[in-house]
N, C-alpha and C. Protein backbone atom coordinates (compact mmCIF):
# COMPACT_ATOMS: atom_id res chain seq x y z
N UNK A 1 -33.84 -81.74 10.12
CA UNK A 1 -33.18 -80.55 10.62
C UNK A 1 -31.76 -80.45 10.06
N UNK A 2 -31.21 -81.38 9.90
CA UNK A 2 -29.73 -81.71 9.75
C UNK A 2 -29.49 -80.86 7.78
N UNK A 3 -30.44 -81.48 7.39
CA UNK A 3 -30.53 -81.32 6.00
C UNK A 3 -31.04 -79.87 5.68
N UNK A 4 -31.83 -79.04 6.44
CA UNK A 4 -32.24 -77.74 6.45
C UNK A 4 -30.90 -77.03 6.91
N UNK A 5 -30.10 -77.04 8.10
CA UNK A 5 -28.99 -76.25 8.60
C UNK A 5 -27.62 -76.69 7.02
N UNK A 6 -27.49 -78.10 7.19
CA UNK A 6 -26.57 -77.70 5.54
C UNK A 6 -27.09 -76.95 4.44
N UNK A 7 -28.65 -76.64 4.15
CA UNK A 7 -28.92 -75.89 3.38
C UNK A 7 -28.86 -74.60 3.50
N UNK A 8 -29.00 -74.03 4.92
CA UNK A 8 -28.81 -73.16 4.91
C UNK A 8 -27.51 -72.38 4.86
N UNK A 9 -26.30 -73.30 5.57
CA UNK A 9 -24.67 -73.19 5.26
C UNK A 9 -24.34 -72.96 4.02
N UNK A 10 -24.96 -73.94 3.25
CA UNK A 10 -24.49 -73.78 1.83
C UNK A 10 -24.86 -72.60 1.34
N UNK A 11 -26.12 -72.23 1.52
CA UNK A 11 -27.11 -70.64 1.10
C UNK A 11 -26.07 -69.61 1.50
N UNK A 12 -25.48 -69.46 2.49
CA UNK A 12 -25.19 -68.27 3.41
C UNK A 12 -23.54 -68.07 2.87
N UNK A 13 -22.74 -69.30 2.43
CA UNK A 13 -21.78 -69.16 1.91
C UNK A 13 -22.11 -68.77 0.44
N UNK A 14 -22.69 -69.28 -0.22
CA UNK A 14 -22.61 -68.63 -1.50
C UNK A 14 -23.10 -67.18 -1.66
N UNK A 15 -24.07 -66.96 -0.55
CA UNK A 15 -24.38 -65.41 -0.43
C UNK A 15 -23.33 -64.61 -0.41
N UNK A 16 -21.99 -64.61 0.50
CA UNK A 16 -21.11 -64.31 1.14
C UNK A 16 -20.00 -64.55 -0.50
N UNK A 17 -20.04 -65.82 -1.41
CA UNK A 17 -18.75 -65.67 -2.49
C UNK A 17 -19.77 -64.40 -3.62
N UNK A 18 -21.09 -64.51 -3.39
CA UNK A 18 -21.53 -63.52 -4.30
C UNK A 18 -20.93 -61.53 -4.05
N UNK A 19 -21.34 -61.61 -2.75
CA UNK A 19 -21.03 -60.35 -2.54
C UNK A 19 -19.80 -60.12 -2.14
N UNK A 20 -18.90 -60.93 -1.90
CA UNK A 20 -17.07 -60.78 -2.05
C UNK A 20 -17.11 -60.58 -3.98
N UNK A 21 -17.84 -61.17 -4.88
CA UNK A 21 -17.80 -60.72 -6.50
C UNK A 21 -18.00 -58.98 -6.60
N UNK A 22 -19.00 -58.86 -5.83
CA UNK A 22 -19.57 -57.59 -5.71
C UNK A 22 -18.37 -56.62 -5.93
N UNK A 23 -17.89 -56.88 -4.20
CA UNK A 23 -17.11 -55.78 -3.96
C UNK A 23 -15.90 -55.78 -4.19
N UNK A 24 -15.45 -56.93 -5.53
CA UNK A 24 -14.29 -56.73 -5.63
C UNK A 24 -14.36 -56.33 -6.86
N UNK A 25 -15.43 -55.76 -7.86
CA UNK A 25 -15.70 -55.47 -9.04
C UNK A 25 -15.98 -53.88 -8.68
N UNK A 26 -16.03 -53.84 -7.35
CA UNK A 26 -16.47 -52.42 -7.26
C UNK A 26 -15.10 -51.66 -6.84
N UNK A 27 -14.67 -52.50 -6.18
CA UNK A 27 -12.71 -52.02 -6.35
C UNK A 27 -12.34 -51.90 -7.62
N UNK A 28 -12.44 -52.97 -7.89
CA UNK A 28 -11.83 -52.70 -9.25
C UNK A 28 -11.78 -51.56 -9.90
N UNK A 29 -13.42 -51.36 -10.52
CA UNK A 29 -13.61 -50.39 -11.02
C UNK A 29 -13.73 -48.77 -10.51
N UNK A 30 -13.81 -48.69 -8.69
CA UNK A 30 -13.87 -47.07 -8.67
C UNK A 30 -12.56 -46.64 -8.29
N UNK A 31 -12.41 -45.12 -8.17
CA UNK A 31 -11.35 -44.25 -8.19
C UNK A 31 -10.73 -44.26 -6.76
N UNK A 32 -9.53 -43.97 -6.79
CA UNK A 32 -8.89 -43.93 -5.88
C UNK A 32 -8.57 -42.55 -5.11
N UNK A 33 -8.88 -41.75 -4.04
CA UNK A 33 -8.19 -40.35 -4.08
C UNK A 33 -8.31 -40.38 -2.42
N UNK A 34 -7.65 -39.31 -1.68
CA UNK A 34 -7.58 -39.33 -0.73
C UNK A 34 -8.97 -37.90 -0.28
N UNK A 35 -9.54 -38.22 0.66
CA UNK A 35 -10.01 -36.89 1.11
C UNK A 35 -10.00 -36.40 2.29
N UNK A 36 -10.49 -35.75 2.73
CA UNK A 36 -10.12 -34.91 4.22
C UNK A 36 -11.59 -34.78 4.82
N UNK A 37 -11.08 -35.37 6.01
CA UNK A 37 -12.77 -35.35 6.94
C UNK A 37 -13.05 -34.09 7.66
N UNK A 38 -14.16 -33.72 6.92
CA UNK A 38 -15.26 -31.96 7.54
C UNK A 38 -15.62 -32.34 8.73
N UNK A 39 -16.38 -33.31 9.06
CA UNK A 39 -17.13 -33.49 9.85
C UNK A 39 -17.58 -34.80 10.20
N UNK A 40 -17.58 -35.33 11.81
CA UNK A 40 -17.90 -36.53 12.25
C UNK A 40 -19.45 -36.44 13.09
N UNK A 41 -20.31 -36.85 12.72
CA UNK A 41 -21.28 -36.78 13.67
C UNK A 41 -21.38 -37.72 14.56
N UNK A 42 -22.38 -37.46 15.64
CA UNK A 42 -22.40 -38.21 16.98
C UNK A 42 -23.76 -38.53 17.07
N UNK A 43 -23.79 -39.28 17.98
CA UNK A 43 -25.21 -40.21 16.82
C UNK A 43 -26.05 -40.43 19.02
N UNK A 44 -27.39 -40.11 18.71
CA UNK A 44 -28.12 -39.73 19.88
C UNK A 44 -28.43 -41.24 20.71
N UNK A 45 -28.57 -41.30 21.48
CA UNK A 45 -29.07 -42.51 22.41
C UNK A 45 -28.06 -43.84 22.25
N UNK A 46 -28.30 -44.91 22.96
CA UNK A 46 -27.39 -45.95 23.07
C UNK A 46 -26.15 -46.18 22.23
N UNK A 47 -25.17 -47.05 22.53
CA UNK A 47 -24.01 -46.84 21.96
C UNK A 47 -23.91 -47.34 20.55
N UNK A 48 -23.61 -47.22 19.47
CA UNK A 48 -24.21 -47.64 18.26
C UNK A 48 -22.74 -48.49 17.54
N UNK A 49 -22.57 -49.48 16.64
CA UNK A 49 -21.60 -50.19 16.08
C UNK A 49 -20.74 -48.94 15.47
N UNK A 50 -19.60 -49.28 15.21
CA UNK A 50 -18.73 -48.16 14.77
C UNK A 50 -19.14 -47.74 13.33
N UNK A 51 -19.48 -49.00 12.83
CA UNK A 51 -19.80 -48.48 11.07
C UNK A 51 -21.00 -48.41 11.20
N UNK A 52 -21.60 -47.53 11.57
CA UNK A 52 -23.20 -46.65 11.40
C UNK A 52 -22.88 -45.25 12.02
N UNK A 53 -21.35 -44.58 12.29
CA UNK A 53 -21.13 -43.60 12.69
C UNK A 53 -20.62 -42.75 11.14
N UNK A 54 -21.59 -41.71 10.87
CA UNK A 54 -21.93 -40.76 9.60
C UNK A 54 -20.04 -40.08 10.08
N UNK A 55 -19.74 -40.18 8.44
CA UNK A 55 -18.22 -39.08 8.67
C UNK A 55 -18.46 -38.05 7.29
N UNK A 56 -18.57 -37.23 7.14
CA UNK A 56 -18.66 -36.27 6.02
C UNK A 56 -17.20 -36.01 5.70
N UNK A 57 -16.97 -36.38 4.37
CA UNK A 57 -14.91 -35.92 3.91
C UNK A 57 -15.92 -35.26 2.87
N UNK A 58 -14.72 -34.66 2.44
CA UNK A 58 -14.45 -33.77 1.04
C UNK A 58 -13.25 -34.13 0.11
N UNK A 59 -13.31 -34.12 -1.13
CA UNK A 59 -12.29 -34.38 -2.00
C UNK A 59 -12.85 -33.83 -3.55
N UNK A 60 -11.45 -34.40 -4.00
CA UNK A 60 -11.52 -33.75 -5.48
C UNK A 60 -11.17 -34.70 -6.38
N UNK A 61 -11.80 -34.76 -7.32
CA UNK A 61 -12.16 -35.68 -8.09
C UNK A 61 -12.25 -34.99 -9.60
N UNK A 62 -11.64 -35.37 -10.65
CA UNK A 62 -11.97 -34.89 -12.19
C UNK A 62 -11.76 -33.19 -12.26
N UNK A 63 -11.08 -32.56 -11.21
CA UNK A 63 -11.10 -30.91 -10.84
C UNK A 63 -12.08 -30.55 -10.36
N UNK A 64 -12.90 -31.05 -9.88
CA UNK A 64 -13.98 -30.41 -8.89
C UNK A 64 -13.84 -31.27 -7.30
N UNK A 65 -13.98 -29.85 -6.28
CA UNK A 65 -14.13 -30.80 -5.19
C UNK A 65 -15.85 -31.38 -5.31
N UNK A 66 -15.63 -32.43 -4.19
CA UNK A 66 -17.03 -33.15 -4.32
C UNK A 66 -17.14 -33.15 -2.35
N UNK A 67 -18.32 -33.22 -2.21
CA UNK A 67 -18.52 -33.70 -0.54
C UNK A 67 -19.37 -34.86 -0.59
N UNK A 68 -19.20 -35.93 -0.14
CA UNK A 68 -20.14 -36.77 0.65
C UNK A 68 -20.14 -37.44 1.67
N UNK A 69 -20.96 -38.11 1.94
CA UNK A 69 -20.63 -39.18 3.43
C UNK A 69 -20.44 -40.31 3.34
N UNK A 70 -20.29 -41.03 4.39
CA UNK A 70 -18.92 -42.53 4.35
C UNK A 70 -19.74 -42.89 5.75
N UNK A 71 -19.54 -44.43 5.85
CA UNK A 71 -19.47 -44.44 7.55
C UNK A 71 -17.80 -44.57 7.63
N UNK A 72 -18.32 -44.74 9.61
CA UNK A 72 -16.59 -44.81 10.22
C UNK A 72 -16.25 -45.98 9.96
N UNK A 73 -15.09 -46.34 9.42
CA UNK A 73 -14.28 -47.86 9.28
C UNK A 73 -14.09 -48.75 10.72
N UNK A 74 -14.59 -50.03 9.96
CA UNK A 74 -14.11 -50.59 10.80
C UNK A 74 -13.30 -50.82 12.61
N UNK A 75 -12.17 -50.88 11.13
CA UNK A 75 -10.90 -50.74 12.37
C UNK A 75 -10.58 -49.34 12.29
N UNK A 76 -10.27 -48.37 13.63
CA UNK A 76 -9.73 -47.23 13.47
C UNK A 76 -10.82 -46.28 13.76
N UNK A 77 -10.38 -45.06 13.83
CA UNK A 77 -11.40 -44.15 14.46
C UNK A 77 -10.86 -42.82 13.50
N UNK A 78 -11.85 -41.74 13.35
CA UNK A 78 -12.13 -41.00 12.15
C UNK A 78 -11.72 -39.46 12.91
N UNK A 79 -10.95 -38.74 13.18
CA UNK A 79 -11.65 -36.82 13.81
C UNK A 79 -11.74 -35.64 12.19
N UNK A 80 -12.53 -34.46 12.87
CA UNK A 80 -12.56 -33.72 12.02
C UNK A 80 -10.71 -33.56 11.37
N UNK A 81 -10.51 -32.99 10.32
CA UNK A 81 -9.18 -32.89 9.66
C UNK A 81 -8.47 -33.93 9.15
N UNK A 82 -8.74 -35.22 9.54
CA UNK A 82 -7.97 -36.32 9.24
C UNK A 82 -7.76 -37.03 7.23
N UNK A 83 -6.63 -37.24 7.34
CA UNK A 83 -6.53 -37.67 5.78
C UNK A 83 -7.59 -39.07 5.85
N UNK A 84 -8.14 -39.05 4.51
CA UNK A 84 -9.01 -40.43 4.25
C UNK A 84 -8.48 -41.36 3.02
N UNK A 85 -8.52 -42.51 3.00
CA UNK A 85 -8.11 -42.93 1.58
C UNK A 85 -9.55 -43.07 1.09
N UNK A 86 -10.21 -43.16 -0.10
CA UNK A 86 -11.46 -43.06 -0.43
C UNK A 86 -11.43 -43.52 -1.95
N UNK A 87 -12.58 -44.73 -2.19
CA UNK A 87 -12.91 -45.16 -3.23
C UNK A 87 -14.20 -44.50 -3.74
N UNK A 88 -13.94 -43.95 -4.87
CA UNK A 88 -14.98 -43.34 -5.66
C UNK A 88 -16.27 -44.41 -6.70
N UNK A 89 -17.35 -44.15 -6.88
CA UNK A 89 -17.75 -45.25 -7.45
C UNK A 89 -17.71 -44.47 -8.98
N UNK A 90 -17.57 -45.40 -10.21
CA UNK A 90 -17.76 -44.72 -11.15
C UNK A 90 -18.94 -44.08 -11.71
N UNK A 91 -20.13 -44.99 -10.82
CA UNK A 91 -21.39 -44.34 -11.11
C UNK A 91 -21.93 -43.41 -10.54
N UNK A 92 -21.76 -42.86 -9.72
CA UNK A 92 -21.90 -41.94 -8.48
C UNK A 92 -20.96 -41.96 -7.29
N UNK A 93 -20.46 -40.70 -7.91
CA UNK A 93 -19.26 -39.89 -7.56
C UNK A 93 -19.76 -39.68 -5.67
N UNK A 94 -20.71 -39.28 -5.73
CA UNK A 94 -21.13 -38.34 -4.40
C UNK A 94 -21.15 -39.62 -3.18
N UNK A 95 -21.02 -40.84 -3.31
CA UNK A 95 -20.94 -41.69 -2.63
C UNK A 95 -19.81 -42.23 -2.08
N UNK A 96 -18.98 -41.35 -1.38
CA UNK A 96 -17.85 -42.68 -1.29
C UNK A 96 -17.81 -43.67 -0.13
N UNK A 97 -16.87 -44.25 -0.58
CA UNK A 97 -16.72 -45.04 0.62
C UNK A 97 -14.89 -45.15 1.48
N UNK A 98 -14.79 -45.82 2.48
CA UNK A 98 -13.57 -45.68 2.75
C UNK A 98 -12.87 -47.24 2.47
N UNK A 99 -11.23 -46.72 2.00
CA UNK A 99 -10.47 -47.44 1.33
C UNK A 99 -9.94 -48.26 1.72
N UNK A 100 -10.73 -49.19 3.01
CA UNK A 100 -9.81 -49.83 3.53
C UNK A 100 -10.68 -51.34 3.53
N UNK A 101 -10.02 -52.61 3.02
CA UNK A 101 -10.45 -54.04 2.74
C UNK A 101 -11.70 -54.43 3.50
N UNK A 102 -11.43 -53.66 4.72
CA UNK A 102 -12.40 -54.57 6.19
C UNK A 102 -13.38 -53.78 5.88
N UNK A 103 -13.68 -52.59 5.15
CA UNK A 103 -14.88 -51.92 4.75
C UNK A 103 -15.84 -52.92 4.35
N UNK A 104 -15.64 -53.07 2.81
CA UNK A 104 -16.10 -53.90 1.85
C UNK A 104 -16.20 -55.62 2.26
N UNK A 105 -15.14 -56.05 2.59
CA UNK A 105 -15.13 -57.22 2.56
C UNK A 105 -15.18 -58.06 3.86
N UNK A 106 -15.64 -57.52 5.20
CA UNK A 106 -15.83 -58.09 6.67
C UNK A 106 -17.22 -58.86 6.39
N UNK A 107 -18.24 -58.48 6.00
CA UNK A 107 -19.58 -59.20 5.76
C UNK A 107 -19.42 -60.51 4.91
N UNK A 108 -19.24 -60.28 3.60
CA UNK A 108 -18.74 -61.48 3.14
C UNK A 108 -17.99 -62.36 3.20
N UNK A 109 -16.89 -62.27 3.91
CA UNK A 109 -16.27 -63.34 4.35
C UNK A 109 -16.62 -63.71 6.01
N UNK A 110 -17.36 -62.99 6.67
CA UNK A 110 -18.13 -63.71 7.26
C UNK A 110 -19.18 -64.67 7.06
N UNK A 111 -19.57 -64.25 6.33
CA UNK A 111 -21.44 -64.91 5.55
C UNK A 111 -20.32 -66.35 4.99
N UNK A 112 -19.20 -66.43 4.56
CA UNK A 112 -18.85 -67.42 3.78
C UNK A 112 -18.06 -67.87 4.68
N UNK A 113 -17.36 -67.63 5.77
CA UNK A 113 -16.81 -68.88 6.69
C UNK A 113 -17.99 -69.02 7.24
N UNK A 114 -18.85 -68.63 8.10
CA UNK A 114 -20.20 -68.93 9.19
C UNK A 114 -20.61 -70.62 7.85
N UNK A 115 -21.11 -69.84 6.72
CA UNK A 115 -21.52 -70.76 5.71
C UNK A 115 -21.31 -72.41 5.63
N UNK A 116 -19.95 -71.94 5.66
CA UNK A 116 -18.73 -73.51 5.60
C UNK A 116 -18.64 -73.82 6.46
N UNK A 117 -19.08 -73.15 7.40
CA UNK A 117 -18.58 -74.28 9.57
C UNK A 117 -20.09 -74.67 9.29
N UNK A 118 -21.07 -73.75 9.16
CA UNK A 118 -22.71 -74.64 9.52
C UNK A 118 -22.49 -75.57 8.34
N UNK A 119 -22.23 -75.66 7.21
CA UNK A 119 -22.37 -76.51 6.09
C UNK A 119 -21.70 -77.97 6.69
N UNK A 120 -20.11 -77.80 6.63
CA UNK A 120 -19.21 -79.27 7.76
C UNK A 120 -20.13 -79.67 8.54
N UNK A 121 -20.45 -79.08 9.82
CA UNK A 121 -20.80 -79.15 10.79
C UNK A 121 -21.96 -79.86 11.02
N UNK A 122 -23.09 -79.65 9.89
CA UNK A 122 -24.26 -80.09 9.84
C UNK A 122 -24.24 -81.31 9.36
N UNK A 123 -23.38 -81.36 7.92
CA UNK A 123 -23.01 -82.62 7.15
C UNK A 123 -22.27 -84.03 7.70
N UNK A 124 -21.29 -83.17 9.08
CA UNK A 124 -20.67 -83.98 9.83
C UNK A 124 -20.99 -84.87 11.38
N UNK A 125 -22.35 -84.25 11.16
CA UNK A 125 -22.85 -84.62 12.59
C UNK A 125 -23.49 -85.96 12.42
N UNK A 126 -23.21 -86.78 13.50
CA UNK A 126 -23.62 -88.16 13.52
C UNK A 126 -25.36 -87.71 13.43
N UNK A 127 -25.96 -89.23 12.47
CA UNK A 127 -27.37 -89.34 12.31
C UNK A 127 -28.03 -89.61 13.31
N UNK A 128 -29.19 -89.12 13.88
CA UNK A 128 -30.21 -89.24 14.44
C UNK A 128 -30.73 -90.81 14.47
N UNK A 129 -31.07 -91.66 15.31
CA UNK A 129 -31.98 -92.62 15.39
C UNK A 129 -33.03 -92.43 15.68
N UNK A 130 -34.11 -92.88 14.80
CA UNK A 130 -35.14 -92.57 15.86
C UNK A 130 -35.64 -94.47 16.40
């Protein structure tokens, strides 16, 4: 068991340095612009995590406006009219996302501390007798 939970620590952290690569290549590379939120929807039955709440902004990009949807960030709360900071992807424009670190990067550096406490933790635990 001992040897399965460090494997899996170790698994779950490197999952977690892979997709911190991800999304910091995806910073890197998309656009920066601010847009303005159309519309927040409200989402039917039980109370739902904040980032699965749909926000529709609008912005402009290359001289054309563009519309798409985002979830709600994190930290912070979204109303119709509000300024957005917004990362564009270079491959598809119509996708953005919002510009703020805890967007992108709350999962993976979870997946990669959880990783490293089960990894110690497992590695550090006194052996079993049988």
């Amino acid at each position: 068991m001992r040897k399965a939970l460090l494997f899996v620590g170790i698994a779950a952290a490197l999952w977690g340095v892979i997709l911190l690569a991800d999304a910091w290549r995806f910073i890197a590379s998309a656009k920066q612009v601010t847009g303005r939120v159309y519309a927040v929807e409200s989402l039917a039955g039980p109370p739902k995590p904040r980032q699965k709440i749909p926000v529709h902004v609008e912005y402009e990009i290359e001289g054309r406006t563009e519309r798409g949807e985002t979830r709600m960030p994190m930290l912070g709360a979204l109303k119709q009219g509000d300024s957005v900071p917004l990362w564009i992807p270079a491959d598809d424009q119509s996708h953005p996302v919002i510009a703020q670190p805890s967007t992108l990067l709350a999962k993976p550096l979870t997946a990669v501390v959880v990783g490293i406490v089960v990894a110690i933790l497992s590695w550090a635990a006194p052996k079993r007798r049988s």
